[in-house]
Protein backbone atom coordinates (compact mmCIF):
# COMPACT_ATOMS: atom_id res chain seq x y z
CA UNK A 1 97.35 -199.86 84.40
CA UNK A 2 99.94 -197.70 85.70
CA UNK A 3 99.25 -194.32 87.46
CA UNK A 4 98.97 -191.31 84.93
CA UNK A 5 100.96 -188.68 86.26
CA UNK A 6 104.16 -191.99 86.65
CA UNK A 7 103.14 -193.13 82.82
CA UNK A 8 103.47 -189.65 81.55
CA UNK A 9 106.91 -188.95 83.56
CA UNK A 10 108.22 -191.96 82.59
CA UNK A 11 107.60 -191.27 78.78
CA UNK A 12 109.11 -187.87 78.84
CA UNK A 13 112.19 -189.89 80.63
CA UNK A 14 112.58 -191.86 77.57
CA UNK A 15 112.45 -189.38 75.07
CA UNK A 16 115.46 -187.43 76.85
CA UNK A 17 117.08 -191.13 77.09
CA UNK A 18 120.78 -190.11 76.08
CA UNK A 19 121.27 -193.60 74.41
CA UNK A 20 117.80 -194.38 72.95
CA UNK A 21 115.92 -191.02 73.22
CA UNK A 22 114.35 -188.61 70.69
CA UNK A 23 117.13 -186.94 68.91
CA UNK A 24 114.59 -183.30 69.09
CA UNK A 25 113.69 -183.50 72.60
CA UNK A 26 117.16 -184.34 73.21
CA UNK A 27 118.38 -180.90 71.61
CA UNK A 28 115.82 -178.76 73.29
CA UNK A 29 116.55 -176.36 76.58
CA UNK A 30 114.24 -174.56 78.83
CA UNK A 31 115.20 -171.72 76.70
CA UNK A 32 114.06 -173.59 73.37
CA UNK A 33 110.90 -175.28 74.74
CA UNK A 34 109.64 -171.91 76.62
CA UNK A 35 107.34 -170.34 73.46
CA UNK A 36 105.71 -173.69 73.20
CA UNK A 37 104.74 -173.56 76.82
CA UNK A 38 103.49 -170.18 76.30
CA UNK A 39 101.84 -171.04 72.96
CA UNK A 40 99.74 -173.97 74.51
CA UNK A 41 98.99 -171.81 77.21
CA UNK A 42 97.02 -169.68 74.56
CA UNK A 43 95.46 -173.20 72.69
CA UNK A 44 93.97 -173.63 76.61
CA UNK A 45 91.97 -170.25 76.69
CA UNK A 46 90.99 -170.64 72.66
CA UNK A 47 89.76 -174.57 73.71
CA UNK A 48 87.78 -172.52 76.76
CA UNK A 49 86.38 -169.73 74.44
CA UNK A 50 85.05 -172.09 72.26
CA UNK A 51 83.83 -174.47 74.96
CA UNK A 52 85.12 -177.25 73.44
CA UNK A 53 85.68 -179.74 76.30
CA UNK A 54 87.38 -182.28 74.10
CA UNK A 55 89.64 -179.87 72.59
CA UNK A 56 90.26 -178.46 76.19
CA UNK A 57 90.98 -182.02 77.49
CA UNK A 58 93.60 -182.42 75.16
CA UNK A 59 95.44 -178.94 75.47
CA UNK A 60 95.56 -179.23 78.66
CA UNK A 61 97.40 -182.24 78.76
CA UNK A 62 99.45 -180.52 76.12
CA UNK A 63 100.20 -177.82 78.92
CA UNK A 64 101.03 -181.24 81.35
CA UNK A 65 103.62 -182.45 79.16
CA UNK A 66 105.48 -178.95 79.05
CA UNK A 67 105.42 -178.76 83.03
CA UNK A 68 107.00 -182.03 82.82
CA UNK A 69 109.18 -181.50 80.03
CA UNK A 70 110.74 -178.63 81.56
CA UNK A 71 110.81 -180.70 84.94
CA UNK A 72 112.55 -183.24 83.11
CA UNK A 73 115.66 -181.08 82.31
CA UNK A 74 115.62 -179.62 85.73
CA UNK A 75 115.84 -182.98 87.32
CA UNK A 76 118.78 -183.69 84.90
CA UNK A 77 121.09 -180.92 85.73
CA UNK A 78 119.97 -181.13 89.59
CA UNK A 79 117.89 -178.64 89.94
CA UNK A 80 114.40 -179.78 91.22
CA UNK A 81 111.77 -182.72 90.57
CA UNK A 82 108.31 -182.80 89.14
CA UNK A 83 107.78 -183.60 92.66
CA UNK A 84 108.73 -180.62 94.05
CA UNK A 85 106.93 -178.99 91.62
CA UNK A 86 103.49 -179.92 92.56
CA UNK A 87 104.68 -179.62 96.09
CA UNK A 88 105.82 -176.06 95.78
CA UNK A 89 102.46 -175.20 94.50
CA UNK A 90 100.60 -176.93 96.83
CA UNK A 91 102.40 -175.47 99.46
CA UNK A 92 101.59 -172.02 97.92
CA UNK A 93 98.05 -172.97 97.37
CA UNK A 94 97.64 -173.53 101.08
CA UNK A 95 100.09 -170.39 102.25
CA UNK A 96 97.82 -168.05 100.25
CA UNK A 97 94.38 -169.30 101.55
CA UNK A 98 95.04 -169.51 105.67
CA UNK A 99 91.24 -168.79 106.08
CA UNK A 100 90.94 -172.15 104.28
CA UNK A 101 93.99 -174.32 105.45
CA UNK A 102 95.08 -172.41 108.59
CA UNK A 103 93.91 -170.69 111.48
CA UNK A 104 92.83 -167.18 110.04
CA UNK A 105 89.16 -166.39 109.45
CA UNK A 106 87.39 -164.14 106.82
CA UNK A 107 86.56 -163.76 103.02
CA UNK A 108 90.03 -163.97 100.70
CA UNK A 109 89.53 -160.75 98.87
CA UNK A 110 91.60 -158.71 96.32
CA UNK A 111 93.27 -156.88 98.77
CA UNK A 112 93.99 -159.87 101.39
CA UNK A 113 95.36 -161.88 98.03
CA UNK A 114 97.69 -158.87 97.24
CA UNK A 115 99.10 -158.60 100.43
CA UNK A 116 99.93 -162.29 100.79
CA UNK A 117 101.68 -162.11 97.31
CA UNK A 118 103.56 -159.24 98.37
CA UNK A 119 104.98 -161.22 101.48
CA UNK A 120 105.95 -164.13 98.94
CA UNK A 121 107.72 -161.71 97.21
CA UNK A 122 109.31 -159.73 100.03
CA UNK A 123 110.88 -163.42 101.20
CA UNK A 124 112.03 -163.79 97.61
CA UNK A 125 114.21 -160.33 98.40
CA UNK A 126 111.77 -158.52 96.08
CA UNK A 127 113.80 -154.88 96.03
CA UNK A 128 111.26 -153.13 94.06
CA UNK A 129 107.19 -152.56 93.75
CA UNK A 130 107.61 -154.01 90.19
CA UNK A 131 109.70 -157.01 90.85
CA UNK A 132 107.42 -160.01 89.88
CA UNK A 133 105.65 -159.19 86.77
CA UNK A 134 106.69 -161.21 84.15
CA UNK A 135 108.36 -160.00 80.94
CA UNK A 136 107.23 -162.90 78.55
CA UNK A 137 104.06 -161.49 79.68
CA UNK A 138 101.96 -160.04 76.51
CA UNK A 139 102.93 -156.04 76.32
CA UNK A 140 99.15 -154.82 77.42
CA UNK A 141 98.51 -157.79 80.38
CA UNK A 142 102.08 -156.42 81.69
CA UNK A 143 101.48 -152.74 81.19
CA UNK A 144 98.37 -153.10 83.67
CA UNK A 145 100.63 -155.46 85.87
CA UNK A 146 103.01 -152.73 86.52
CA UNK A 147 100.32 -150.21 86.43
CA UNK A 148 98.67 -151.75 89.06
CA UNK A 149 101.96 -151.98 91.22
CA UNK A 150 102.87 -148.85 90.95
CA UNK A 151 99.23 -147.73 92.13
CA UNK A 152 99.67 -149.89 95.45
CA UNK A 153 102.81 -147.84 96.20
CA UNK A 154 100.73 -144.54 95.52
CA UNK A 155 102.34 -143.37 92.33
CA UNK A 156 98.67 -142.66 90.54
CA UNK A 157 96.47 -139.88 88.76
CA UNK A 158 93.99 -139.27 91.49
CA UNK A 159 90.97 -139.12 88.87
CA UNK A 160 90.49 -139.90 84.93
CA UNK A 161 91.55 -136.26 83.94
CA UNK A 162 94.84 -136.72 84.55
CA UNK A 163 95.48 -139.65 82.30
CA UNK A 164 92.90 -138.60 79.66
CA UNK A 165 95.03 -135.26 79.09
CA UNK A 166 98.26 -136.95 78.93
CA UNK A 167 96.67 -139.21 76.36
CA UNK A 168 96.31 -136.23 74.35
CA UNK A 169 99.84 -135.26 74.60
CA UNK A 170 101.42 -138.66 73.88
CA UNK A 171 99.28 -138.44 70.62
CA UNK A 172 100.82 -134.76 70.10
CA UNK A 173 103.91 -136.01 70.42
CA UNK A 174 103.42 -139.79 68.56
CA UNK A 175 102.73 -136.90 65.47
CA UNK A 176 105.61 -134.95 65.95
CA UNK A 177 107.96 -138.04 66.23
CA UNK A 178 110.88 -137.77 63.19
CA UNK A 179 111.97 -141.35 63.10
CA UNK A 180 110.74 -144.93 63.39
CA UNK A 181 112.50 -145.17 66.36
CA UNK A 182 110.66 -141.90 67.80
CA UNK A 183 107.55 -143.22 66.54
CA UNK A 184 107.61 -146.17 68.30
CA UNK A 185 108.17 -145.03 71.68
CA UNK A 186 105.86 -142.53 71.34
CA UNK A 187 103.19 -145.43 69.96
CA UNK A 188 103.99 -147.32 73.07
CA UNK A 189 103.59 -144.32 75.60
CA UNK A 190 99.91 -143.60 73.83
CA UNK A 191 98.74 -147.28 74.13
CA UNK A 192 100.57 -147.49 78.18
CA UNK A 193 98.56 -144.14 79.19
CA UNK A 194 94.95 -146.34 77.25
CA UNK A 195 95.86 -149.21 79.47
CA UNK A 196 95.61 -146.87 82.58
CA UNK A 197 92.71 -145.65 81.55
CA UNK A 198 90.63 -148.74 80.83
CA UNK A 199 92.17 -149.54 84.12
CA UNK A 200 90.33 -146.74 86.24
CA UNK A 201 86.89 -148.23 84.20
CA UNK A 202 87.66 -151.91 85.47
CA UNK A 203 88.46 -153.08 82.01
CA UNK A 204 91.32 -155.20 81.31
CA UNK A 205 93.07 -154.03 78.14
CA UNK A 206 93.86 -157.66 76.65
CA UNK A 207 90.60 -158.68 77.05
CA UNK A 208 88.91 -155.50 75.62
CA UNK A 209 91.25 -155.74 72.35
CA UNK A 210 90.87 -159.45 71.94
CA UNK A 211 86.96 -158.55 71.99
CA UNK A 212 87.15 -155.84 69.44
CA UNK A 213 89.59 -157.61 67.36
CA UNK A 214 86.72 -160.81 67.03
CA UNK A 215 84.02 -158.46 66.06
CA UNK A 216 85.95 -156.60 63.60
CA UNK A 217 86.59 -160.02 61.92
CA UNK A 218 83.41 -161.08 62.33
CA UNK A 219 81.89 -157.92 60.39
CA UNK A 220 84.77 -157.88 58.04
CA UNK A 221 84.44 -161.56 56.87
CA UNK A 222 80.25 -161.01 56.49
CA UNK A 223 81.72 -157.34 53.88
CA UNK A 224 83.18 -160.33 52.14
CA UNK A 225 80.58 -162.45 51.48
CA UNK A 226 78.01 -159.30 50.73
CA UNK A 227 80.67 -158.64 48.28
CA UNK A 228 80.82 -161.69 46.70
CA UNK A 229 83.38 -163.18 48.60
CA UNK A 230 86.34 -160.42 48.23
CA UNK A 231 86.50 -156.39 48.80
CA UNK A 232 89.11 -155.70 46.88
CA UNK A 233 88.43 -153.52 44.13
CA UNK A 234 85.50 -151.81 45.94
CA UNK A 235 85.86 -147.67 46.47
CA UNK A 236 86.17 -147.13 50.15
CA UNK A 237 83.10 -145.24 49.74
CA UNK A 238 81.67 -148.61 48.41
CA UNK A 239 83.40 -150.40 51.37
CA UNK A 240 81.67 -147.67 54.04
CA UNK A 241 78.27 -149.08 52.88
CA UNK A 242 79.31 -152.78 53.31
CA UNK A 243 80.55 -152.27 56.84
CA UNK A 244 77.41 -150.03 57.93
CA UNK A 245 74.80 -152.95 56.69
CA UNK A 246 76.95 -155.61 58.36
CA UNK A 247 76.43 -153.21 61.86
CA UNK A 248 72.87 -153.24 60.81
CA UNK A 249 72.66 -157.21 61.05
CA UNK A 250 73.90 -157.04 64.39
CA UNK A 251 70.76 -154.93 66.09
């Protein structure tokens, strides 16, 4: 049996064969095949939440088969290897962790793990604090990203009264805004100033909304089936009483 990693490499080879390939693999770009990378990404951490380790197996060789599909097209306009992938992140892997792989001693902590990123970056010819963070990043994962950045660099409230009074003002001001456009902004500057925030509690935003989001389905779906399987119809008065005996059932 061959090796895997050769098998998989050397399928992805054949479906970008220009004579005898796959006429859709053929069409796609790194442009074109980026939201499916990002969209298995996500099926990895739903496989995880549900602790489904068959599921998991499988999406993550999903994941596999985007690195290499994205390697593929790299090594066909002469731009790097799947080789050089791994190797550029095992090169990293070690670089980061010299108490492990090098002659430095100590614990690898947050702040030791920061300062070795900020070096990478710095080599890269990072210009700015912010340089780095990913914009295909989801809006509140980035928002504490930059947050945090800026924080390193000492642009911060100093306690939680700063940032819980400008909350009120960006919600003064989401209510005065005139147009969609207005209101938007103004939406986005109220959820930015949350973000910093949940921040100064140690609570990261995505995770905090992707938990609240699951319970309110959770209690919304078991309104449903007290209802007789549909809420529609009901007085919101009617609705209030459904939702509060649903929060009963949980203790």
């Amino acid at each position: 049996m061959s090796d895997p990693t050769s098998r998989l490499l050397s399928i992805m080879a054949t479906l970008r064969d220009k004579d005898n390939g796959c006429d859709w693999d053929l069409a796609q770009d790194f442009a074109s095949i980026a939201p499916y990378t990002i969209e298995e990404a996500y099926e990895v951490a739903d496989a995880i939440e549900r602790q489904d380790m068959q599921e998991l197996k499988e999406e993550l060789g999903d994941l596999l088969f985007q690195v290499v599909f994205h390697s593929r097209m790299a090594e066909e306009t002469g731009h790097f290897l799947f080789a050089d992938v791994a190797n550029a992140i095992s090169d990293k892997m070690e670089a980061r962790h010299p108490h492990i792989f090098g002659d430095e001693h100590g614990a690898m902590d947050e702040g030791r793990w920061e300062t070795l990123k900020e070096k990478e970056r710095s080599d890269k010819g990072a210009s700015s604090a912010l340089d780095g963070v990913a914009k295909a990043l989801p809006a509140l994962a980035r928002s504490s990203k930059l947050q945090k950045r800026a924080a390193r660099v000492g642009f911060e409230w100093p306690d939680l009264e700063g940032p819980m009074d400008k909350l009120s003002e960006e919600f003064e001001e989401l209510a005065q805004a005139k147009s969609d456009e207005e209101r938007i902004m103004e939406a986005g500057d109220v959820l930015f100033v949350v973000v910093n925030i949940l921040r100064r509690y140690g609570v990261d935003p995505e995770q905090a909304l992707k938990a609240s989001n699951g319970k309110f389905e959770a209690r919304f779906r078991k309104m449903e089936v007290l209802a007789g399987g549909s809420i529609d119809g009901l007085l919101l008065d009617e609705q209030e009483e459904l939702w509060q005996k649903v929060k009963k059932t949980e203790g």
